[in-house]
Protein backbone atom coordinates (compact mmCIF):
# COMPACT_ATOMS: atom_id res chain seq x y z
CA UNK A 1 2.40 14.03 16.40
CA UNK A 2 2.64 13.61 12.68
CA UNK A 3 2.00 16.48 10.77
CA UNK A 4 1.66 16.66 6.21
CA UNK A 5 0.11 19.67 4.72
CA UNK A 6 -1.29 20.25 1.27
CA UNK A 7 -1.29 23.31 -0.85
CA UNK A 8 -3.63 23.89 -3.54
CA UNK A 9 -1.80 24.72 -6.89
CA UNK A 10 -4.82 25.17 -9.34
CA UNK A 11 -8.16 23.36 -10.67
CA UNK A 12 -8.00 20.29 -8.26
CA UNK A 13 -4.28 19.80 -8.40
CA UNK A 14 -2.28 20.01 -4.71
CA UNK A 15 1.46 19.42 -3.62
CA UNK A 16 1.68 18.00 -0.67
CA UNK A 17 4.24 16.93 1.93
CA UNK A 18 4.59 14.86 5.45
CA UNK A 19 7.58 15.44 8.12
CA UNK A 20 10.21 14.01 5.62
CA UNK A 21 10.08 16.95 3.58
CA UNK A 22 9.37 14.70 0.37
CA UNK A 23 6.28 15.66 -2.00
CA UNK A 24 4.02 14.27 -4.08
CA UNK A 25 1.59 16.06 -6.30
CA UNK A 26 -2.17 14.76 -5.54
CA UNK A 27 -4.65 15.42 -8.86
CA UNK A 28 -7.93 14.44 -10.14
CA UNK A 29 -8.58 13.46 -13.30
CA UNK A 30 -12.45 15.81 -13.57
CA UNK A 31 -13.00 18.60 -16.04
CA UNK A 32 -11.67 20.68 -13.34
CA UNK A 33 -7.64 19.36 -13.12
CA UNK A 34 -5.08 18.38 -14.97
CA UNK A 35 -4.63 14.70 -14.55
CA UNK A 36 -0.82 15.46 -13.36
CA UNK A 37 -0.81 13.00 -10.27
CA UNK A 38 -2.52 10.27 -8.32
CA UNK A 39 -5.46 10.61 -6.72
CA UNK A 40 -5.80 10.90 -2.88
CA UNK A 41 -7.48 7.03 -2.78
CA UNK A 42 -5.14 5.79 -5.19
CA UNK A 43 -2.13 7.00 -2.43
CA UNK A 44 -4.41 5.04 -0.04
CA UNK A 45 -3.67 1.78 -1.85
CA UNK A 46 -0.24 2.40 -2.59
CA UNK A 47 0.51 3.38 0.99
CA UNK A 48 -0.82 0.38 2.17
CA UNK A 49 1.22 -1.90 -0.51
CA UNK A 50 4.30 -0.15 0.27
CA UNK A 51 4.08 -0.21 4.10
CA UNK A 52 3.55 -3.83 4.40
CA UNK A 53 5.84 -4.73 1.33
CA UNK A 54 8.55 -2.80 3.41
CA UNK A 55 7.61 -4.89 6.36
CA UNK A 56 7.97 -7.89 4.48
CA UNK A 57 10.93 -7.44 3.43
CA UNK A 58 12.59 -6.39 5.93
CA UNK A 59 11.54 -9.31 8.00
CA UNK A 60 12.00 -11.90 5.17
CA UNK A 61 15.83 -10.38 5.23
CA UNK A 62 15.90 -10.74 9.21
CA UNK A 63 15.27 -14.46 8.55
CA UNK A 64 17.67 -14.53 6.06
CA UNK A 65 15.30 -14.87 2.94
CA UNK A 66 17.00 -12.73 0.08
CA UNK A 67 13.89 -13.08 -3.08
CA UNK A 68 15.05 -12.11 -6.43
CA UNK A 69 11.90 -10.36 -7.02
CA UNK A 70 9.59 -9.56 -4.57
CA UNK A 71 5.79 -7.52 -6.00
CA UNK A 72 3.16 -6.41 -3.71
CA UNK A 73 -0.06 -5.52 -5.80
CA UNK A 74 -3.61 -4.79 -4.51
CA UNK A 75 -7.08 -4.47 -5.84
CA UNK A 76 -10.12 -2.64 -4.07
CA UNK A 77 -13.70 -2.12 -4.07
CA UNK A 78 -14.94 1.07 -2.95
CA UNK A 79 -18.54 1.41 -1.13
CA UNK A 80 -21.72 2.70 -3.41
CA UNK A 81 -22.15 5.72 -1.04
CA UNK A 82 -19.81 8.58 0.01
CA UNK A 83 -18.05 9.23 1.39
CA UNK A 84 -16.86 5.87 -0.69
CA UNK A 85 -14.52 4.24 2.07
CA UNK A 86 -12.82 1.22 0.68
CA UNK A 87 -15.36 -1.30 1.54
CA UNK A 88 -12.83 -4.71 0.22
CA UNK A 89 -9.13 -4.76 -0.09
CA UNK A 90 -7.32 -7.52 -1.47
CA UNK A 91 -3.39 -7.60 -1.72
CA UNK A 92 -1.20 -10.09 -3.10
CA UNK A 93 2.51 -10.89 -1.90
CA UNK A 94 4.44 -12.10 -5.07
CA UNK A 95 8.11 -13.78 -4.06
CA UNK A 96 10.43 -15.13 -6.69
CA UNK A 97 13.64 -17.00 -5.58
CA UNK A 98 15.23 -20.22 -5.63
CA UNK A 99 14.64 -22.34 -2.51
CA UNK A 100 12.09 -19.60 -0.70
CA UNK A 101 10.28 -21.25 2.18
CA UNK A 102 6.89 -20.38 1.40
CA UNK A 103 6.32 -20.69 5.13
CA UNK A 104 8.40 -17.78 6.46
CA UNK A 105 7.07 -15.85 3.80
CA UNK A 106 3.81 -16.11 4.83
CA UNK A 107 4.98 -15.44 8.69
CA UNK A 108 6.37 -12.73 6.96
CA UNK A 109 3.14 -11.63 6.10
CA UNK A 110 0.92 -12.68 8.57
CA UNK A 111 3.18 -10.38 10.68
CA UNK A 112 2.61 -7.09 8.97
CA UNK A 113 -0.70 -7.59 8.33
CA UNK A 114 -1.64 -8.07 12.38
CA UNK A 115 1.27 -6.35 14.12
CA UNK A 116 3.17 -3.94 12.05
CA UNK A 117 1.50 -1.99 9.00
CA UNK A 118 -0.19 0.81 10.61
CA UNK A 119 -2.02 1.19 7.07
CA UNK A 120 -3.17 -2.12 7.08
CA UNK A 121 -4.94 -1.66 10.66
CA UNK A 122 -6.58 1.68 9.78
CA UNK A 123 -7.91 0.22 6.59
CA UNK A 124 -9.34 -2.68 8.59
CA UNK A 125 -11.12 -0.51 10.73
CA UNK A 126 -12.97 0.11 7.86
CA UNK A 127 -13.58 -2.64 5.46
CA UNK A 128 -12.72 -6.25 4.46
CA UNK A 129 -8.79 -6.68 4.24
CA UNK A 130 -7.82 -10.14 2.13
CA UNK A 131 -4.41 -11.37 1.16
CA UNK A 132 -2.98 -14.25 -0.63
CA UNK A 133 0.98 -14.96 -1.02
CA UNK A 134 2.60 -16.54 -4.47
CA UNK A 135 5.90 -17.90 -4.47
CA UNK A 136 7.09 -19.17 -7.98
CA UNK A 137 11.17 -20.12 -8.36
CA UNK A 138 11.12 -18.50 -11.75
């Protein structure tokens, strides 16, 4: 069983930390904080880039696709009413390379997003998850 716990620091400011013993610092930016770190939604969205980014790498690199670049962004729509669940998610897969089979990219892709990224799945559960894929030489 996984296990993270947070500990409140002051105003609405809290370290926390998962099984790897690595920490980030969770904030809000209200009257009542500090504005020192992201907030718990915004660790949503980058959890989900970098889970399926790592995925798709590592599987591009399993089919022997090395990118020069490779950029994972994503953009999200939260619902009207709380508890304000992310109602739309879109992400976009940006590979730059010479000679980058757009084709085993998106494999690549299509991969994490319906076997591997656990984030992916639980955010699905929820709401609308979108992607497109961009592959440019330059």
């Amino acid at each position: 069983m996984a296990k993270a716990t947070a500990k409140w620091i002051d105003g609405l400011r809290f370290i926390a930390w998962g099984d790897s013993g690595h920490a980030i610092v969770l904030d809000s930016s209200s009257d009542k904080s500090f504005d020192t770190g992201p907030r718990p939604m915004e660790v949503l969205l980058m959890s989900l880039i970098g889970c399926t980014g790592m995925d798709v790498i590592y599987i591009l690199h399993k089919m022997r696709v090395y990118p020069d670049a490779f950029e994972v962004t994503v953009e999200a729509e939260r619902a009207p009413q709380h508890p304000k669940v992310y109602s739309r998610v879109h992400v976009t897969y940006r590979v730059k390379g010479k000679n980058i089979p757009r084709e085993k990219v998106e494999e690549a892709v299509r991969l994490s997003q319906g076997k591997y990224c656990a984030v992916s799945a639980t955010m699905k559960a929820v709401g609308e998850l979108t992607y497109d894929v961009v592959v440019t030489e330059e």
